[in-house]
N, C-alpha and C. Protein backbone atom coordinates (compact mmCIF):
# COMPACT_ATOMS: atom_id res chain seq x y z
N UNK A 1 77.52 94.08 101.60
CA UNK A 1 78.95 94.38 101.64
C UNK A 1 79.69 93.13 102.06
N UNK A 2 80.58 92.30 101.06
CA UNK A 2 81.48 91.90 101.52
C UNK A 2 82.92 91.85 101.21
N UNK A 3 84.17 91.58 102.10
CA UNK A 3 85.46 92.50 102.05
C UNK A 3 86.17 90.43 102.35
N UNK A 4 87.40 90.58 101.14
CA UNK A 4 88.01 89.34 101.64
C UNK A 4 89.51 89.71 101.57
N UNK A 5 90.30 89.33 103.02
CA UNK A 5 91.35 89.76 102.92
C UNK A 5 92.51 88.24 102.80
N UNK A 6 93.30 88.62 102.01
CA UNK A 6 94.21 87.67 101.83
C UNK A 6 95.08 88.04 102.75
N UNK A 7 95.59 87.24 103.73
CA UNK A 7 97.27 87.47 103.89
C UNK A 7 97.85 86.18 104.29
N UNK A 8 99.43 86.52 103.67
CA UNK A 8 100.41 85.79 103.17
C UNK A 8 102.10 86.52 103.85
N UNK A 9 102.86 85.19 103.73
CA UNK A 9 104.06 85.26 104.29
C UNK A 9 104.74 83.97 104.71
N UNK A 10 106.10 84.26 105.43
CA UNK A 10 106.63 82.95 106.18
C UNK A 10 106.01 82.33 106.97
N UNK A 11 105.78 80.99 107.48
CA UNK A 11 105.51 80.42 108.82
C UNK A 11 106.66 81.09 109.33
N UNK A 12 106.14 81.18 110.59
CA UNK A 12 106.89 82.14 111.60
C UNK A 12 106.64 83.86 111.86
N UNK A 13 105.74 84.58 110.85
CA UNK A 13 105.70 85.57 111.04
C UNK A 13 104.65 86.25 111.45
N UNK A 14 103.49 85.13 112.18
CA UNK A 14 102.85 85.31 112.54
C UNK A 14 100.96 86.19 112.14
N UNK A 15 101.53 85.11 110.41
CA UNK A 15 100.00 85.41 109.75
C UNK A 15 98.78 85.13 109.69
N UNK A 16 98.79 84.03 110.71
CA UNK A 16 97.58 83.17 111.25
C UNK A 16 96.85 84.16 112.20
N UNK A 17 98.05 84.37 113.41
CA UNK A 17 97.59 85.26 114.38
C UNK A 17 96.56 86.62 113.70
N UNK A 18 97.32 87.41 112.78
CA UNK A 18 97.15 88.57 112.09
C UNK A 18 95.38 88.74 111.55
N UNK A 19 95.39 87.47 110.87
CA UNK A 19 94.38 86.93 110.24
C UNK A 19 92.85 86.66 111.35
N UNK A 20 93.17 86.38 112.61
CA UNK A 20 92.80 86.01 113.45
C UNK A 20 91.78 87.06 114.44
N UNK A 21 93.20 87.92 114.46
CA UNK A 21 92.83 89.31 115.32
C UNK A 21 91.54 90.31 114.40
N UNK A 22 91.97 89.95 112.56
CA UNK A 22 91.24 91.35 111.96
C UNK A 22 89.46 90.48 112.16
N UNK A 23 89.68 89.14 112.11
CA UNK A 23 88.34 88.35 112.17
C UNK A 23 87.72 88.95 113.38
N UNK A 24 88.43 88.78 115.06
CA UNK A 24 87.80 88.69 116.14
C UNK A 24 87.33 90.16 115.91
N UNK A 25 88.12 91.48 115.28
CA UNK A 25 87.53 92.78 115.42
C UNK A 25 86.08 92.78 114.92
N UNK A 26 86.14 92.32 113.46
CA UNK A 26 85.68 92.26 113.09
C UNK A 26 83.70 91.54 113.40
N UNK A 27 84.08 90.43 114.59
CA UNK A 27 82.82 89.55 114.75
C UNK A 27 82.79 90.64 115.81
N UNK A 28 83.63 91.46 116.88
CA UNK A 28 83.06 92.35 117.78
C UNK A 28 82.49 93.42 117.39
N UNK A 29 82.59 93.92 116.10
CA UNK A 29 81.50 94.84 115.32
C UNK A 29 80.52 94.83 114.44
N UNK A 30 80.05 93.16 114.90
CA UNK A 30 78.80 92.40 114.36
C UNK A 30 78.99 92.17 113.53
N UNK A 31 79.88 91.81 112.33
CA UNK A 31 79.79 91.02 111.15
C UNK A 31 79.46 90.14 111.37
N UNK A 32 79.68 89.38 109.96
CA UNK A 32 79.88 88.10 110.03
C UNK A 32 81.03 87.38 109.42
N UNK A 33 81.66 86.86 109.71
CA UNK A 33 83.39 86.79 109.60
C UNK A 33 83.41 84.87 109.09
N UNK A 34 84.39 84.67 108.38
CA UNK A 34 84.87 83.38 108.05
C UNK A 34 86.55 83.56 107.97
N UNK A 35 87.38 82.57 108.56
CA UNK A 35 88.69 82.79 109.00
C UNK A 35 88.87 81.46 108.57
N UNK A 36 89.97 81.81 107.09
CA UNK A 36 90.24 80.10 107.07
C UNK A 36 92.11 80.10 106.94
N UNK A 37 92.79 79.46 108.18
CA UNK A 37 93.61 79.57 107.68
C UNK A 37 94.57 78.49 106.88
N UNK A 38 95.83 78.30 105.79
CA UNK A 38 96.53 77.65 105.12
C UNK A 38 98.24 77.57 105.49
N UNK A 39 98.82 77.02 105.36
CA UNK A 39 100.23 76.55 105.25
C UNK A 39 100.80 75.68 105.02
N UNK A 40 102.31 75.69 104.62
CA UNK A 40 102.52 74.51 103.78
C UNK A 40 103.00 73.34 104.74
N UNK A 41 103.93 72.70 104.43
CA UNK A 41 104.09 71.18 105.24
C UNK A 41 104.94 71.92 106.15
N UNK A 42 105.80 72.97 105.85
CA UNK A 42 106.68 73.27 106.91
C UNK A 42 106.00 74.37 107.51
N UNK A 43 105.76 74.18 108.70
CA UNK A 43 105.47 75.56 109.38
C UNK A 43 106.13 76.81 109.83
N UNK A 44 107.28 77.07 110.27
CA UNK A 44 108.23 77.68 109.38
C UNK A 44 109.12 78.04 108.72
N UNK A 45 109.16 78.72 107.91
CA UNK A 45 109.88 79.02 107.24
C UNK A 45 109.02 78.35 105.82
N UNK A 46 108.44 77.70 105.49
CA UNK A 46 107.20 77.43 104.68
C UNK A 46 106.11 78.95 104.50
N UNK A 47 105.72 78.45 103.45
CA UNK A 47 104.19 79.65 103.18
C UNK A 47 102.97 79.40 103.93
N UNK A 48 102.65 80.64 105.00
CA UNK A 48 101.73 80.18 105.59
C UNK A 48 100.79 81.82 104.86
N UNK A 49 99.25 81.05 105.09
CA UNK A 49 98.11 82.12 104.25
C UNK A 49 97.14 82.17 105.19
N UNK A 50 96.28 82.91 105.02
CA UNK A 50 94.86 82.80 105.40
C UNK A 50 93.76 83.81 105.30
N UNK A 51 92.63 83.59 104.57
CA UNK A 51 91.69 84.58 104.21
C UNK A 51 90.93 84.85 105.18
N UNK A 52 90.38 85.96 105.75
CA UNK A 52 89.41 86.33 105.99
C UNK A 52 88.34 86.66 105.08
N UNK A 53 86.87 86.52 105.56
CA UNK A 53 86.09 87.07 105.18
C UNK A 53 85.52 87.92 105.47
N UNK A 54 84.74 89.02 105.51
CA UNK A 54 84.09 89.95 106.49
C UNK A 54 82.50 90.64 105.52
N UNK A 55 81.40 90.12 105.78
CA UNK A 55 80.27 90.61 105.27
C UNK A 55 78.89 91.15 106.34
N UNK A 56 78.46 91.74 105.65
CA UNK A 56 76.65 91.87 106.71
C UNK A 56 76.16 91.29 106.66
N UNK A 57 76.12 90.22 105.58
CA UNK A 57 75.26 88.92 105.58
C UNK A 57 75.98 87.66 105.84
N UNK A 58 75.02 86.72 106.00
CA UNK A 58 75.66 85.61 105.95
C UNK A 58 76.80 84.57 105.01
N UNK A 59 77.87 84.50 105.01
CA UNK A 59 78.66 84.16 104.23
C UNK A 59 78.47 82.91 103.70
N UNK A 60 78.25 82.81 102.37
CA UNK A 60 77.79 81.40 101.76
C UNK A 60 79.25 80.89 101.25
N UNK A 61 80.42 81.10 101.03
CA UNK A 61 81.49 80.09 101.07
C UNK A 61 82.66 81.19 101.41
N UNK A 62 83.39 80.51 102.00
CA UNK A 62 84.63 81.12 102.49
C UNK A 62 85.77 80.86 101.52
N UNK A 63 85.22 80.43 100.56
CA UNK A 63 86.33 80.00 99.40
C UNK A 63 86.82 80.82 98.46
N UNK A 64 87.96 81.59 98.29
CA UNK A 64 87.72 82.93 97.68
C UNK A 64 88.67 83.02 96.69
N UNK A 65 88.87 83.31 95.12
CA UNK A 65 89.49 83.79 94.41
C UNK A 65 89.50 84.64 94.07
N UNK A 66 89.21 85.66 94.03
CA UNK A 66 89.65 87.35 94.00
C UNK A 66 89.45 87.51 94.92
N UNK A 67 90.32 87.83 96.00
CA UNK A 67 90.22 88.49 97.24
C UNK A 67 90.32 90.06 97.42
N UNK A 68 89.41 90.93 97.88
CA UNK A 68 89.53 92.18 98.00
C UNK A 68 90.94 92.98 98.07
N UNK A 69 91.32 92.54 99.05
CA UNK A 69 92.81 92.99 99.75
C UNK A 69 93.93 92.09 99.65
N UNK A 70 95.17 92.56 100.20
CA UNK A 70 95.81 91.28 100.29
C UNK A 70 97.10 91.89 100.80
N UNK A 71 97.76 91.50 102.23
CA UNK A 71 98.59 92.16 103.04
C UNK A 71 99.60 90.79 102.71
N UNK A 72 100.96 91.14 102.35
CA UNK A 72 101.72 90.54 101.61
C UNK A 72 102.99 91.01 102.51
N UNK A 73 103.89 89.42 103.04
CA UNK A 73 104.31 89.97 104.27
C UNK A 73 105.75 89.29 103.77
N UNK A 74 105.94 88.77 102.30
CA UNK A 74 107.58 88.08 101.92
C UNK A 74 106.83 88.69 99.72
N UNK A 75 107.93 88.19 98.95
CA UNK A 75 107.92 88.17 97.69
C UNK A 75 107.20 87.49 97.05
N UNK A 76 107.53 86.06 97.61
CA UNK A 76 106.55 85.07 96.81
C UNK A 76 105.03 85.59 97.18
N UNK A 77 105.06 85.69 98.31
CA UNK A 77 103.41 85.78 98.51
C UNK A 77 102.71 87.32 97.84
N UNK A 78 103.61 88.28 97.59
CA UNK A 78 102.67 89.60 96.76
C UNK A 78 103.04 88.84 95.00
N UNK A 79 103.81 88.20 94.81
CA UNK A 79 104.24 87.44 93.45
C UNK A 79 102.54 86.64 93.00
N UNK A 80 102.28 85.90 94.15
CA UNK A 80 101.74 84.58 93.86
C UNK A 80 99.90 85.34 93.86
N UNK A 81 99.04 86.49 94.82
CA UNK A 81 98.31 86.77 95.22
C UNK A 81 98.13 88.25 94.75
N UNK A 82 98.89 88.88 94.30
CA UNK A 82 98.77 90.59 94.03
C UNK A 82 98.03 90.49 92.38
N UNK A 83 98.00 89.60 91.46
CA UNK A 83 97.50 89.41 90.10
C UNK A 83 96.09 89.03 90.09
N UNK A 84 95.79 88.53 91.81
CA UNK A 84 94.22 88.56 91.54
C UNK A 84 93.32 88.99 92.57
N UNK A 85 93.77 90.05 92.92
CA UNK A 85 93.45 91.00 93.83
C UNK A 85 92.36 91.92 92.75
N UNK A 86 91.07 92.04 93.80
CA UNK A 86 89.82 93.02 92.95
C UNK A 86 90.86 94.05 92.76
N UNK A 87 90.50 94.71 91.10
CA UNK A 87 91.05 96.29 92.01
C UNK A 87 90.32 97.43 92.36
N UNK A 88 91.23 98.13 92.98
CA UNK A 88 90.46 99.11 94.20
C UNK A 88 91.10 98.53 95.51
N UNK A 89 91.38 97.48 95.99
CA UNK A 89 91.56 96.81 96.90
C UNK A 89 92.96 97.18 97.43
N UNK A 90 93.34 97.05 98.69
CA UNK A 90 94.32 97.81 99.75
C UNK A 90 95.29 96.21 99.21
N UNK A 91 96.69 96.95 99.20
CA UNK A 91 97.67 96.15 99.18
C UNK A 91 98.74 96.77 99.78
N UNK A 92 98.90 95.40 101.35
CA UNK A 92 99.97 96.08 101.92
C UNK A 92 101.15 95.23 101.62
N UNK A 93 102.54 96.15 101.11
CA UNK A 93 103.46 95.23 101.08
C UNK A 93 104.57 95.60 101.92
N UNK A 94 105.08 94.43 102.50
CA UNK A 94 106.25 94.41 103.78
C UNK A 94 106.82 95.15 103.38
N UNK A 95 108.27 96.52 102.90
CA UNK A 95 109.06 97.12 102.49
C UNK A 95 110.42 96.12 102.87
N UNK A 96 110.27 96.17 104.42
CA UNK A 96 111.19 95.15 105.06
C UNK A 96 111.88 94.63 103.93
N UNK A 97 111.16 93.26 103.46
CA UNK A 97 111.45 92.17 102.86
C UNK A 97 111.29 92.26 101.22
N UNK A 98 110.28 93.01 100.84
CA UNK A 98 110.07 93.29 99.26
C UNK A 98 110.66 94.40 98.76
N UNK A 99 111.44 94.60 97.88
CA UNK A 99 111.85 95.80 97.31
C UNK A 99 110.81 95.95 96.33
N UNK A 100 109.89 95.52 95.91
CA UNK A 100 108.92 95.27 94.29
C UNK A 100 107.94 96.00 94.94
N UNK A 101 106.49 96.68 93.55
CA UNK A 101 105.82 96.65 94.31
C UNK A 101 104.62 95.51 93.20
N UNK A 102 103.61 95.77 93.28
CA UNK A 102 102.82 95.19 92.83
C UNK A 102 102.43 94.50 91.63
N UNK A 103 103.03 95.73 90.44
CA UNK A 103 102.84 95.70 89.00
C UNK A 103 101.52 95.92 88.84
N UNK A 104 100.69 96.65 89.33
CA UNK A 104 99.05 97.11 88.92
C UNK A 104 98.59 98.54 89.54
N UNK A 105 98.18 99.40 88.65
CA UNK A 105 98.15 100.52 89.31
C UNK A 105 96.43 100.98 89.55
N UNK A 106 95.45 99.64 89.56
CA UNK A 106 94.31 99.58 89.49
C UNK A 106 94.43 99.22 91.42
N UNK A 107 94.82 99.42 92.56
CA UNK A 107 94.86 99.04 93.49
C UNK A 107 95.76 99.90 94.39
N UNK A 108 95.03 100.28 95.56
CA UNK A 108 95.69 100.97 96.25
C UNK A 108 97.06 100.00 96.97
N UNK A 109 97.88 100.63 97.08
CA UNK A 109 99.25 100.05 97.35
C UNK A 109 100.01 100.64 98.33
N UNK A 110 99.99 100.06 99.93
CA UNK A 110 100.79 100.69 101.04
C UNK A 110 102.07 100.17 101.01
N UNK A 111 103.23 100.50 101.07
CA UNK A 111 103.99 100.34 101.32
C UNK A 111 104.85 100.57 102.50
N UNK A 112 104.80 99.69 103.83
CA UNK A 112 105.50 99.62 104.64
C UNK A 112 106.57 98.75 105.50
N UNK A 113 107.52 99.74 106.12
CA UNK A 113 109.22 98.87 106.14
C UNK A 113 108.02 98.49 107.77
N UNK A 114 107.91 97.00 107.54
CA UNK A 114 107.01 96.40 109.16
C UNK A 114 108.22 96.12 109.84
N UNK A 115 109.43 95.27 109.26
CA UNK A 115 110.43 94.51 110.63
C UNK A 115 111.54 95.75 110.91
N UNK A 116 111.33 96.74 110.19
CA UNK A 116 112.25 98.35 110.74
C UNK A 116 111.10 98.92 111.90
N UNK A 117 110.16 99.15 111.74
CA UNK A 117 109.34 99.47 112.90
C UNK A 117 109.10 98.93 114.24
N UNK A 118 108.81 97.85 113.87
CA UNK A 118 108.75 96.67 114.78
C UNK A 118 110.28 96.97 115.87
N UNK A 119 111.10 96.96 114.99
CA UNK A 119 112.36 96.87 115.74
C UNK A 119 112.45 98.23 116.44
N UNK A 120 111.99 99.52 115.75
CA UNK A 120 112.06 100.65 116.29
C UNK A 120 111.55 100.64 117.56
N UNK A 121 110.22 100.23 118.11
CA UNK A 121 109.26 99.32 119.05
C UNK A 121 110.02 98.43 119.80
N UNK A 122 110.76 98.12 119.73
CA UNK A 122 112.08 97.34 120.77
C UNK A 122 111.25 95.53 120.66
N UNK A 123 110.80 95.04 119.92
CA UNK A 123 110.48 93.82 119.31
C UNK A 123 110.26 93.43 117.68
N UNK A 124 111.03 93.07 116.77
CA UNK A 124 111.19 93.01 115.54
C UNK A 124 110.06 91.55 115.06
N UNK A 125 109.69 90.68 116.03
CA UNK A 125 108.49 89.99 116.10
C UNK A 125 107.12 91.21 115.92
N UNK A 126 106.98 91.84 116.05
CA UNK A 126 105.71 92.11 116.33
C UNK A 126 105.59 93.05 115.13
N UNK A 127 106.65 92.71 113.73
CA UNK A 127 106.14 93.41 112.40
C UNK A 127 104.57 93.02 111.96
N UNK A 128 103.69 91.77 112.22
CA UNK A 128 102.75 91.21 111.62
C UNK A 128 101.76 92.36 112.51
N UNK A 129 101.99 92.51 113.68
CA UNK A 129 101.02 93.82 114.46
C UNK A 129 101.49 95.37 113.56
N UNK A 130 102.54 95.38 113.34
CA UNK A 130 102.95 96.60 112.69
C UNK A 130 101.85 96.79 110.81
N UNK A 131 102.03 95.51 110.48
CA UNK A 131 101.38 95.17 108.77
C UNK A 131 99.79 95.41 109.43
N UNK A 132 99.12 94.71 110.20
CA UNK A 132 98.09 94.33 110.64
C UNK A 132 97.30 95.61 110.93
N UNK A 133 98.03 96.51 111.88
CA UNK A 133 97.56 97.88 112.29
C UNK A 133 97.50 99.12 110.52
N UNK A 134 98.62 98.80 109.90
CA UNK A 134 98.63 99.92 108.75
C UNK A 134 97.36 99.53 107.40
N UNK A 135 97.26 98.50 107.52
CA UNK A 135 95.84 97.86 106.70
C UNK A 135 95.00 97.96 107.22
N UNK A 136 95.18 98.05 108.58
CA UNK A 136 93.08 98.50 108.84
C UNK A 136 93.30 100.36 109.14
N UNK A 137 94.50 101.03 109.25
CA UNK A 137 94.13 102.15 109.24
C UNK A 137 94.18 102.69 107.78
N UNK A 138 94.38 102.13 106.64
CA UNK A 138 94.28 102.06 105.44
C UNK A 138 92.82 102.05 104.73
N UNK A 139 92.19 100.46 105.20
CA UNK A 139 91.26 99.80 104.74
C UNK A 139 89.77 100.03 105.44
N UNK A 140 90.33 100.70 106.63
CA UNK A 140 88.65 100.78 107.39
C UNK A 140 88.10 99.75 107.62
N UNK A 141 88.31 98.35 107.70
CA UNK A 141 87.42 97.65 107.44
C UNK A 141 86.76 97.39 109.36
N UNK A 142 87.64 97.83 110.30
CA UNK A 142 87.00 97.95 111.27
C UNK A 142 87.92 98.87 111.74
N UNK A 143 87.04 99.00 113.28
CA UNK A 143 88.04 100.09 113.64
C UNK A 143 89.05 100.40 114.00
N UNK A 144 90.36 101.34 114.66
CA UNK A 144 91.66 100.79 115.53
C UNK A 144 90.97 100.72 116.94
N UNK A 145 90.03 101.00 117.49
CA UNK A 145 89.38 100.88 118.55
C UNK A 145 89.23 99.42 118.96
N UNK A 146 88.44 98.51 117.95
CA UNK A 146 88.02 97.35 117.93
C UNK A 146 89.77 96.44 117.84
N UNK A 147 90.29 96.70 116.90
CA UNK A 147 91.80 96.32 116.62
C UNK A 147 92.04 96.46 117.89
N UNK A 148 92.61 97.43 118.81
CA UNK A 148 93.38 97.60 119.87
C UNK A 148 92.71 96.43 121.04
N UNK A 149 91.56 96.14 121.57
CA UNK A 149 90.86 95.98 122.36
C UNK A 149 90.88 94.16 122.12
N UNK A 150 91.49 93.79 120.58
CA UNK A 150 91.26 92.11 120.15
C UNK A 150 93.06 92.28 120.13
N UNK A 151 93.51 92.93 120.18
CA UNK A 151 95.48 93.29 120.72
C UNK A 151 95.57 92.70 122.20
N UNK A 152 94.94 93.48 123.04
CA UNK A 152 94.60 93.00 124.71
C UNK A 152 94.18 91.83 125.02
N UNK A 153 93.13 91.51 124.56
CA UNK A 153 92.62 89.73 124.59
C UNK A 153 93.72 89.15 124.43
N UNK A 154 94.19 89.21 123.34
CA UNK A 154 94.91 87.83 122.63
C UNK A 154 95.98 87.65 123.68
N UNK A 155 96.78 89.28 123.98
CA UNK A 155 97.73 88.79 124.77
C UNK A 155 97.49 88.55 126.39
N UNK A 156 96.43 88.74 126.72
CA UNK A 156 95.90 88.62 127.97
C UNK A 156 96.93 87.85 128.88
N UNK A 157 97.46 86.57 128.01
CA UNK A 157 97.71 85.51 129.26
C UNK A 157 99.46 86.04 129.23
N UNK A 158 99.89 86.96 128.14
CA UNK A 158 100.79 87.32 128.50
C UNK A 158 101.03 88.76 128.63
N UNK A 159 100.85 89.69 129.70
CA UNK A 159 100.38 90.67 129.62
C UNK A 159 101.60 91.89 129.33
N UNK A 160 102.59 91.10 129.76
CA UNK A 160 103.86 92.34 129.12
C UNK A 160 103.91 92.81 127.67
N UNK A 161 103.37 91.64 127.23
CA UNK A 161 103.67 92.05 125.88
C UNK A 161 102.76 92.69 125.19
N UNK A 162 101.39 93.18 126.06
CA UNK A 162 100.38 93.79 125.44
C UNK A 162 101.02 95.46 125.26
N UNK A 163 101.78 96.17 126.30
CA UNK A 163 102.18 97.62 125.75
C UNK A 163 103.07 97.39 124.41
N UNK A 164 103.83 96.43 124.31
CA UNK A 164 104.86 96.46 122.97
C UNK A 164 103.97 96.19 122.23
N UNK A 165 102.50 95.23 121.56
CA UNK A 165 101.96 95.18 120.55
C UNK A 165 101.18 96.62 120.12
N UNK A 166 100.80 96.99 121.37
CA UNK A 166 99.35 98.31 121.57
C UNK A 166 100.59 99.48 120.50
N UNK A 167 102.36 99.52 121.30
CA UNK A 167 102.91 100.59 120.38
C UNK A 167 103.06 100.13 118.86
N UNK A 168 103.22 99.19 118.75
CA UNK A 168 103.16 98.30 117.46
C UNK A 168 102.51 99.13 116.59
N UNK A 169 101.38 98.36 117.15
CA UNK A 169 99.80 99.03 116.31
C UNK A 169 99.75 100.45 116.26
N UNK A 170 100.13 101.21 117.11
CA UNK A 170 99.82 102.67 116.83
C UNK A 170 101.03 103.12 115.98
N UNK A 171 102.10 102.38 115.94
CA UNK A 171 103.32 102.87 114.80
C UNK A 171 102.80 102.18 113.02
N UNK A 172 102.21 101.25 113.08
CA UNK A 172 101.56 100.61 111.94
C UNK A 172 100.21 101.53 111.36
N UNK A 173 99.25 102.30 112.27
CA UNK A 173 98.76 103.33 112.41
C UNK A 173 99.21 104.51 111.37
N UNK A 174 99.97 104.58 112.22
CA UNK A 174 101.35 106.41 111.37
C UNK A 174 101.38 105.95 110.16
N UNK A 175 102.03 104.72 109.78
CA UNK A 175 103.02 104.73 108.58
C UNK A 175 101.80 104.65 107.36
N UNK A 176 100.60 104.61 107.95
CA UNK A 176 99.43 104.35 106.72
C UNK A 176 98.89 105.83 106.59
N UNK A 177 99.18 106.63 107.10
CA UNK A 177 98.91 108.12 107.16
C UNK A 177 99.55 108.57 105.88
């Protein structure tokens, strides 16, 4: 089994992080994970990317053109990445920011408003926890258990902000229901 997730968006919206968190769940439920991330010269407001990988075996390249999934967090990026998506594969798109959806009906397709939630959550930053949480309660690919618990780490050194991500995630949760 292996699962490759694309995600894409602005620098600034925190897709590195996103990318980051589904890896660490992911290596805490023994995979084996490859996290590569991309962006352009501007960091933000530029296109920032980054694939995960997630297999039982050992991953022989992290280099990926059809990516399983692909959580799509502005236009250009479900424009540029949704045409070569396996299908079958979870596609989350921002609502927020995209009015479109995919153009392929070979692929499951979430559609959620992340920077309306986020904001509902009393932090409109923490849509990439809002996208982040509705694709793995979508995708399975690990658990919200493991998710919640790599939520706490990260923010460890800042700990206020761990209840606003934890509601994040459980409102990103709902909207994939």
């Amino acid at each position: 089994m292996q699962n490759e997730v694309m995600f894409a968006g602005f620098g600034g919206q925190g897709i590195l992080l996103i990318g980051k968190l589904l890896a660490h769940a992911a290596m805490e439920e023994g995979y084996e994970v490859a996290w590569i991330p991309s962006y352009g010269p501007e960091m933000r407001g530029g296109t920032a990317y980054c694939t995960v990988v997630i297999g039982d075996q050992p991953i022989g390249s992290p280099i990926i053109k059809n990516p399983s999934h692909l959580v799509a967090m502005n236009r250009p990026s479900l424009e540029k990445f949704a045409p070569v998506i396996k299908p079958g594969g979870v596609v989350l798109i921002n609502l927020s920011l995209i009015p479109v959806d995919s153009g392929r009906s070979d692929l499951d397709e979430l559609k959620v408003p992340t920077q309306d939630i986020a904001a509902s959550v009393g932090n409109g930053k923490a849509a990439n926890i809002v996208a982040l949480a509705a694709f793995v309660a979508r995708s399975k690919l690990v658990s919200i258990d493991s998710l919640k618990h790599c939520i706490e780490v990260e923010f460890a050194a800042k700990p206020k902000l761990i209840p606003l991500n934890i509601k994040a995630m459980e409102e990103g949760v709902k909207a994939a229901l």
